[in-house]
Protein backbone atom coordinates (compact mmCIF):
# COMPACT_ATOMS: atom_id res chain seq x y z
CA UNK A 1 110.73 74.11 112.40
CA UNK A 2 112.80 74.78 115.04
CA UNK A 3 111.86 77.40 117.01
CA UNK A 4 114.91 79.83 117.09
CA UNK A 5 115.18 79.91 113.35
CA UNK A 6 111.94 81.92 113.03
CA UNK A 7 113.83 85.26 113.60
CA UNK A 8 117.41 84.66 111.50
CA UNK A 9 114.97 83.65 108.84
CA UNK A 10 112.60 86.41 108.74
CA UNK A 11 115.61 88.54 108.46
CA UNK A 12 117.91 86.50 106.05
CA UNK A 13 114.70 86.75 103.76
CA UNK A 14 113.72 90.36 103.52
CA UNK A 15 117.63 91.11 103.55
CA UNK A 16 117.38 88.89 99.99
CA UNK A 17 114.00 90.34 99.04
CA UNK A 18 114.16 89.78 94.89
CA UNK A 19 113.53 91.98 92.22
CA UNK A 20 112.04 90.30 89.30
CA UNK A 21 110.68 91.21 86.20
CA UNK A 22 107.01 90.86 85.33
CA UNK A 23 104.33 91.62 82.79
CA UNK A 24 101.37 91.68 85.93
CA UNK A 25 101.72 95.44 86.54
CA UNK A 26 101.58 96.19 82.56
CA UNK A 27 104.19 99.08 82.99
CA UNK A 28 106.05 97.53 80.02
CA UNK A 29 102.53 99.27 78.21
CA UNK A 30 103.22 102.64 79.47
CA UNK A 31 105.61 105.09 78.64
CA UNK A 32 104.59 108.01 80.72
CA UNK A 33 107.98 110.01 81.63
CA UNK A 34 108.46 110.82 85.42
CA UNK A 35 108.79 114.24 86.25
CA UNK A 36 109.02 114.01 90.09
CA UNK A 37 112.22 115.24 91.33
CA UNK A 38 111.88 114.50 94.98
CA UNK A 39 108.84 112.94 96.95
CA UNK A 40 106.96 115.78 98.96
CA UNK A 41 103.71 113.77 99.18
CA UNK A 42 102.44 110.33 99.37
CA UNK A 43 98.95 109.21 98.64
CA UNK A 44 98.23 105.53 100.56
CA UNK A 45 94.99 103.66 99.15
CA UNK A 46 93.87 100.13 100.84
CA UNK A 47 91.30 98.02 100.20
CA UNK A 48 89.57 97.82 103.64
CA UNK A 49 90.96 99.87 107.15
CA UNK A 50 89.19 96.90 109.11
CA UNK A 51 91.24 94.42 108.48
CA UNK A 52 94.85 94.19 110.20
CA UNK A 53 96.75 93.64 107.16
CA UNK A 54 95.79 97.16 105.60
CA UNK A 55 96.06 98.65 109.37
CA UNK A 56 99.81 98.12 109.37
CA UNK A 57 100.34 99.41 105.97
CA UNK A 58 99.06 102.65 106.90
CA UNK A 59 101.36 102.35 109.74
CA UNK A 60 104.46 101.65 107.78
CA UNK A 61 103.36 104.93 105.87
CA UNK A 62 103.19 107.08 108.47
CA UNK A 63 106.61 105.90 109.33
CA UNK A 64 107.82 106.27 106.20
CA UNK A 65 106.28 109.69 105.41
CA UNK A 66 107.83 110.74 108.63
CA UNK A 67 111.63 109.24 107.53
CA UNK A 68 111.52 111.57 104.61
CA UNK A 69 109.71 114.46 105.14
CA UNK A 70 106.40 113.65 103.00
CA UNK A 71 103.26 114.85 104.00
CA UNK A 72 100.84 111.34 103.68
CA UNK A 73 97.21 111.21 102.54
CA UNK A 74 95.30 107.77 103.46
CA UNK A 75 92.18 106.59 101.93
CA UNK A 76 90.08 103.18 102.78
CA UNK A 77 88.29 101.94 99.32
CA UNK A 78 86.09 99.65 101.46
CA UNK A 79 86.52 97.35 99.06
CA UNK A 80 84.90 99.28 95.84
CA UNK A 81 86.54 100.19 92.40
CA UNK A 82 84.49 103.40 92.03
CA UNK A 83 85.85 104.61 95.24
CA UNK A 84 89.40 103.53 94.34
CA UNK A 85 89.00 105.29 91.24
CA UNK A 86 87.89 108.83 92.18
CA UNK A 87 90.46 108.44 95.54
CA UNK A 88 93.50 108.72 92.50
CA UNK A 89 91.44 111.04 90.57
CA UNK A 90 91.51 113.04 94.43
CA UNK A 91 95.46 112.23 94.37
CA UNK A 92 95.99 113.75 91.18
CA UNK A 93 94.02 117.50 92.06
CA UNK A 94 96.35 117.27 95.05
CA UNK A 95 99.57 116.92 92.56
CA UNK A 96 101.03 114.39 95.05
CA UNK A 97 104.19 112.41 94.05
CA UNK A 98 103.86 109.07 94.83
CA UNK A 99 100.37 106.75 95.14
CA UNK A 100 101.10 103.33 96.79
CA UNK A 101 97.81 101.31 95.89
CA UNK A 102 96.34 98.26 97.27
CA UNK A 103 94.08 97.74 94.23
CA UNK A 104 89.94 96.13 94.77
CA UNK A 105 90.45 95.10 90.50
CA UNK A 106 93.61 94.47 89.00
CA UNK A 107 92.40 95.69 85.85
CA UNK A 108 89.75 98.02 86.76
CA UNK A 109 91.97 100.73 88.04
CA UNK A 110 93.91 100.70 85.07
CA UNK A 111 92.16 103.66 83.16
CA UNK A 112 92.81 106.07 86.68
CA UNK A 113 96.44 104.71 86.75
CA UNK A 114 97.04 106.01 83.71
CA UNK A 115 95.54 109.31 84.27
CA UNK A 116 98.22 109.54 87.02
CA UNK A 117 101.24 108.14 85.04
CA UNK A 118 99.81 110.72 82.57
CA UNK A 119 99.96 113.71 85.30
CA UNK A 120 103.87 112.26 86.07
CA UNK A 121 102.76 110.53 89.53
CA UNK A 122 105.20 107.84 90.19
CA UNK A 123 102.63 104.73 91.02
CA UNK A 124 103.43 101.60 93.12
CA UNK A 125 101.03 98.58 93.27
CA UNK A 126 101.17 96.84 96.81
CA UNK A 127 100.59 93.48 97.54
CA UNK A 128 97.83 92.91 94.94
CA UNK A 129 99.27 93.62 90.87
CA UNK A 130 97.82 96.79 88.60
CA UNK A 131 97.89 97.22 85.78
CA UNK A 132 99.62 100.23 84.18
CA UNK A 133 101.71 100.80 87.64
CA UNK A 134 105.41 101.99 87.76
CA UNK A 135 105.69 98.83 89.87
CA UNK A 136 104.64 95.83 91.71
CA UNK A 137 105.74 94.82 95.75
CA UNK A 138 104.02 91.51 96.89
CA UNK A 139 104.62 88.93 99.05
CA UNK A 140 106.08 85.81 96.82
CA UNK A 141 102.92 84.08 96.43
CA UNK A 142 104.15 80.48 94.81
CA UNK A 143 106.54 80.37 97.78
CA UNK A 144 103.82 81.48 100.42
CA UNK A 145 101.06 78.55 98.75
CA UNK A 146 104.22 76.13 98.95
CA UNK A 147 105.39 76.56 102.43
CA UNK A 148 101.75 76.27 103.82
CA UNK A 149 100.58 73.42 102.30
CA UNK A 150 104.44 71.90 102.50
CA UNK A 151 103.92 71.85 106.05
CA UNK A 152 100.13 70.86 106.25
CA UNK A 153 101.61 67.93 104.02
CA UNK A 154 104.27 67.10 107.03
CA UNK A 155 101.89 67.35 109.85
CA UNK A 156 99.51 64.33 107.97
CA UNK A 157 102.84 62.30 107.73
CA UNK A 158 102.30 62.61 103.73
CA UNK A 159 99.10 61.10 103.20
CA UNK A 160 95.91 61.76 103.42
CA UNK A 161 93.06 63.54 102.20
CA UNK A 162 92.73 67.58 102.14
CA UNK A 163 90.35 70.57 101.07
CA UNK A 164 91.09 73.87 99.84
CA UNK A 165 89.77 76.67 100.89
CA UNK A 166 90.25 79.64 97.50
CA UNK A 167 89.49 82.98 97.31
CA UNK A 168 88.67 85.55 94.20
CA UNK A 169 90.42 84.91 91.21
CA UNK A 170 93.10 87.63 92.12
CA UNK A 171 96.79 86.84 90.98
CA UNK A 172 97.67 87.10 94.67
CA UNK A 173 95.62 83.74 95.36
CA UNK A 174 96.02 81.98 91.85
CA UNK A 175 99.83 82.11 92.99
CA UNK A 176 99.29 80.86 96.10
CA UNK A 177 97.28 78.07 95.15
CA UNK A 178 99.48 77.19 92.40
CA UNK A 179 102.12 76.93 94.75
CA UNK A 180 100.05 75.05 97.25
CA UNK A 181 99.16 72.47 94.15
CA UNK A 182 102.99 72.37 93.26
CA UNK A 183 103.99 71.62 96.73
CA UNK A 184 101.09 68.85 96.72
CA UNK A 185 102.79 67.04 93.71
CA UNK A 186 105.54 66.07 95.55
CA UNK A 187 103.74 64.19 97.98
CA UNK A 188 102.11 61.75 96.00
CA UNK A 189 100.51 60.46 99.14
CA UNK A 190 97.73 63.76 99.59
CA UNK A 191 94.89 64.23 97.33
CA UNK A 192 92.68 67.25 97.09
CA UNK A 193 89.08 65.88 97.62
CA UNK A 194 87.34 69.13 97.54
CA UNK A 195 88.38 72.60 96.16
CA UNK A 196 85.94 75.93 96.84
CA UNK A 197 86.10 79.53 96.69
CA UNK A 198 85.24 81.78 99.74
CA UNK A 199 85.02 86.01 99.46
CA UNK A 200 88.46 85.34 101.22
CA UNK A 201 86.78 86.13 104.68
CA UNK A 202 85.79 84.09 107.84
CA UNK A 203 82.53 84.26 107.36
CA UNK A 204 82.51 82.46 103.95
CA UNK A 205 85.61 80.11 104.66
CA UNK A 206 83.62 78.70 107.70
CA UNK A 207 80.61 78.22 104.79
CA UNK A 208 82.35 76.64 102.48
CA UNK A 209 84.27 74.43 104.75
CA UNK A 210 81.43 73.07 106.23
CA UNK A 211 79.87 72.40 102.93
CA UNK A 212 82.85 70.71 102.01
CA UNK A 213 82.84 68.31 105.12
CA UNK A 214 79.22 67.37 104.86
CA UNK A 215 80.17 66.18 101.07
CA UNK A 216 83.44 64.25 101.94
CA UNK A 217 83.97 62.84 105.24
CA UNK A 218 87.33 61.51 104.50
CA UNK A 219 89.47 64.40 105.52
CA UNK A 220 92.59 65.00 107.18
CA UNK A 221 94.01 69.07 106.39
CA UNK A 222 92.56 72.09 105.01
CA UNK A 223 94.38 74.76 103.38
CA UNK A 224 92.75 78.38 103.24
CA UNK A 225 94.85 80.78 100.74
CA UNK A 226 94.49 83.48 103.38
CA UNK A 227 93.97 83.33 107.08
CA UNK A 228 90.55 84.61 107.05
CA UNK A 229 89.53 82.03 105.65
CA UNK A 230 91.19 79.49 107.10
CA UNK A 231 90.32 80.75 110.59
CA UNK A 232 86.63 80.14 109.24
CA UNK A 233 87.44 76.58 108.28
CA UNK A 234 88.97 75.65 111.14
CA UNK A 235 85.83 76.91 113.37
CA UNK A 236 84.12 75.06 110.49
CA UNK A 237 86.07 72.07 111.63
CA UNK A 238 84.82 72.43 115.36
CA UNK A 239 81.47 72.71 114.77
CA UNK A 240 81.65 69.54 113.22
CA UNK A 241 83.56 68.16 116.24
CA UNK A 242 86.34 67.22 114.28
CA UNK A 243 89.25 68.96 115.43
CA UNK A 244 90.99 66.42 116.90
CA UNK A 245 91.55 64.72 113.47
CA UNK A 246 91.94 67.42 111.02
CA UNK A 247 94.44 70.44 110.48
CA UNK A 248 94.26 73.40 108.79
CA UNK A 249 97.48 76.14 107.63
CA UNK A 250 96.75 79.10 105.94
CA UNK A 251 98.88 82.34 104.48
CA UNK A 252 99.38 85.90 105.77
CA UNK A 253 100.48 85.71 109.47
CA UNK A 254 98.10 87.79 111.00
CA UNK A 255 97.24 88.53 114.53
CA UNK A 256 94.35 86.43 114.17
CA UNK A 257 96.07 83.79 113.44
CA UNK A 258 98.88 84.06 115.42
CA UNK A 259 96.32 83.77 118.72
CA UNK A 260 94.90 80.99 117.48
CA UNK A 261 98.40 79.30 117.12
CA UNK A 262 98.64 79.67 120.39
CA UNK A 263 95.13 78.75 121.49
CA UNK A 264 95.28 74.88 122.83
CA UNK A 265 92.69 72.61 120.78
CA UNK A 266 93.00 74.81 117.57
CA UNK A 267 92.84 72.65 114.51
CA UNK A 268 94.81 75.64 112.94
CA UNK A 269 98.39 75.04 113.03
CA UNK A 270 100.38 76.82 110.53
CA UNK A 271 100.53 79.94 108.47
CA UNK A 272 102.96 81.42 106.05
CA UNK A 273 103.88 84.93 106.17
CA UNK A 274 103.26 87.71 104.46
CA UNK A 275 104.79 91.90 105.57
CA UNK A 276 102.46 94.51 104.71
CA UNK A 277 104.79 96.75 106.34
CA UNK A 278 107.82 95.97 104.12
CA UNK A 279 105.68 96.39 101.20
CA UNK A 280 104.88 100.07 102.24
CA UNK A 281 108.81 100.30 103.13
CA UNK A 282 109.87 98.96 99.27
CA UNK A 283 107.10 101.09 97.61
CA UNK A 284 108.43 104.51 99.07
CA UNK A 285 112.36 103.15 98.81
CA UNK A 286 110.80 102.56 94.83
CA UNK A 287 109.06 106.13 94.65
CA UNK A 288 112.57 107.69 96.23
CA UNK A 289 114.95 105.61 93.80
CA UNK A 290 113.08 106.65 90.72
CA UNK A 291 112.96 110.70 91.61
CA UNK A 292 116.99 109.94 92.38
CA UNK A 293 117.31 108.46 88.55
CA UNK A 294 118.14 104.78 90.15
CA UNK A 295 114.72 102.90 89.92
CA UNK A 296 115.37 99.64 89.08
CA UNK A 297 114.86 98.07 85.50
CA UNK A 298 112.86 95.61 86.78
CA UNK A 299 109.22 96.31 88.28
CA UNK A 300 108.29 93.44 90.05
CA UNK A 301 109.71 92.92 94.07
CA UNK A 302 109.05 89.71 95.93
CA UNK A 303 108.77 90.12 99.93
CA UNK A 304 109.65 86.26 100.30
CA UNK A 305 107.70 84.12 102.95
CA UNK A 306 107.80 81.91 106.66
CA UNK A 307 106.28 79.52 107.69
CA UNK A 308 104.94 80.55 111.47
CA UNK A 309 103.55 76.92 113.26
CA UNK A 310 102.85 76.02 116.95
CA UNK A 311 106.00 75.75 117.91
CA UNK A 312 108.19 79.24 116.50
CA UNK A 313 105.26 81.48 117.03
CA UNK A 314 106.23 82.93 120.01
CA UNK A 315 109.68 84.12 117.74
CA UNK A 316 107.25 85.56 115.14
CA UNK A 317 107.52 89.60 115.02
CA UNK A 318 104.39 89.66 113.60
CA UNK A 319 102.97 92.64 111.69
């Protein structure tokens, strides 16, 4: 990739960000009419504060809030349903307009969504589907799998032997290890020796990984469906002393991974992007076309993907 392509396509992109229609939010299930006339408040909930990606959503919001004149209420799940749960039963005693969620279960929220569809809250699922929301915004997950493991496929000159590194069975990583495997099958030259699912963290990428490596000592790339996880597998990989002959990519673009782009020796050398801000930006733009009468028909909008290697990080926005 050459390096001063990394900005004209990051913008090109978003500026064709696609609205598609999907069943993964279930809105098609719900009927509940919107009574919102204009968006006075804005309830944020994320999975987990600590990690970056969530950080700059709650960012975005507070920019977002601010643009429009919403007053914004943030809440941190840390990663439990319960809490998600009685956080929107919390949004709903405070009557506010919009809730942009980040959801721990796909499914599991779905009884508290309804309860604020019921109450006429507009509700926008980010980055991870629920069911029963107004609405979907994700980064295009097929694409994101594709691009990474694309590239790890070019750096091993189209053969050789690779792990995977998967996560929880969210649709957010089944897509982007469907797309990884889809990318894979045109490049008849790599096989997948070894295939295991981390908590999508460091800690358990670097365990599986190295699990992995002890078992098959034929290897030449890893993918990790997140960076977290890759960043463990590629420490995985030095531990084992084997950096010098394997590479890993991964998917989100964080900061993390953008310093260890940039860190010499690093078996990590690729990751595709994902914009947690531009998810918070769509979800209001959503909340504020629907009070207006012009939400779109169709509920689910892709934030496409770039791939960010070695050599156009130092282009790379970041989050």
């Amino acid at each position: 990739m050459k390096t001063k392509k990394i900005v004209a396509a990051l913008s090109a992109l978003l500026a064709g960000t696609m609205l598609l229609s999907g069943c993964s939010n279930g809105d098609e299930e719900h009927k509940a009419v919107n009574t919102r006339t204009e968006i006075k408040s804005i309830g944020l909930m994320v999975q987990d504060m600590s990690n970056p990606f969530f950080s700059s959503m709650d960012k975005q919001a507070k920019v977002q809030a601010k643009k429009i004149g919403a007053k914004l209420n943030v809440q941190d799940a840390q990663l439990d349903l319960a809490t998600q749960d009685n956080q929107i039963s919390s949004f709903i005693e405070q009557n506010v307009d919009l809730i942009i969620v980040s959801a721990v279960d796909e499914n599991g929220l779905q009884p508290a969504i309804t309860r604020a569809r019921d109450a006429g809250i507009i509700v926008v699922a980010v980055d991870t589907p629920a069911k029963g929301a107004n609405a979907v915004v994700t980064t295009d997950g097929v694409q994101a799998g594709e691009k990474s493991c694309e590239y790890l496929a070019e750096r091993l000159g189209g053969k050789g032997n690779i792990l995977i590194v998967d996560g929880t069975p969210i649709q957010t990583i089944t897509d982007r290890i469907k797309g990884c495997k889809q990318a894979l099958k045109k490049t008849p030259g790599i096989k997948v020796v070894g295939q295991q699912a981390s908590k999508n963290d460091r800690a358990t990428g670097l365990t599986v990984t190295t699990d992995m490596l002890t078992a098959n000592k034929d290897v030449q790339g890893i993918f990790g469906m997140n960076d977290p996880s890759a960043l463990g597998a590629s420490l995985a990989v030095e531990q084992a002393g084997r950096q010098k002959d394997i590479v890993v990519t991964g998917v989100d673009g964080s900061p993390q991974a953008v310093d260890e782009l940039k860190r010499d020796g690093s078996p990590f050398v690729g990751t595709a992007t994902q914009n947690p801000a531009e998810m918070v930006r769509q979800a209001v733009k959503y909340g504020q076309d629907t009070v207006e009468g012009k939400a779109p028909k169709k509920s689910t909008i892709l934030i496409p993907s770039v791939m960010v290697t070695r050599d156009s990080v130092k282009d790379y926005k970041g989050w």
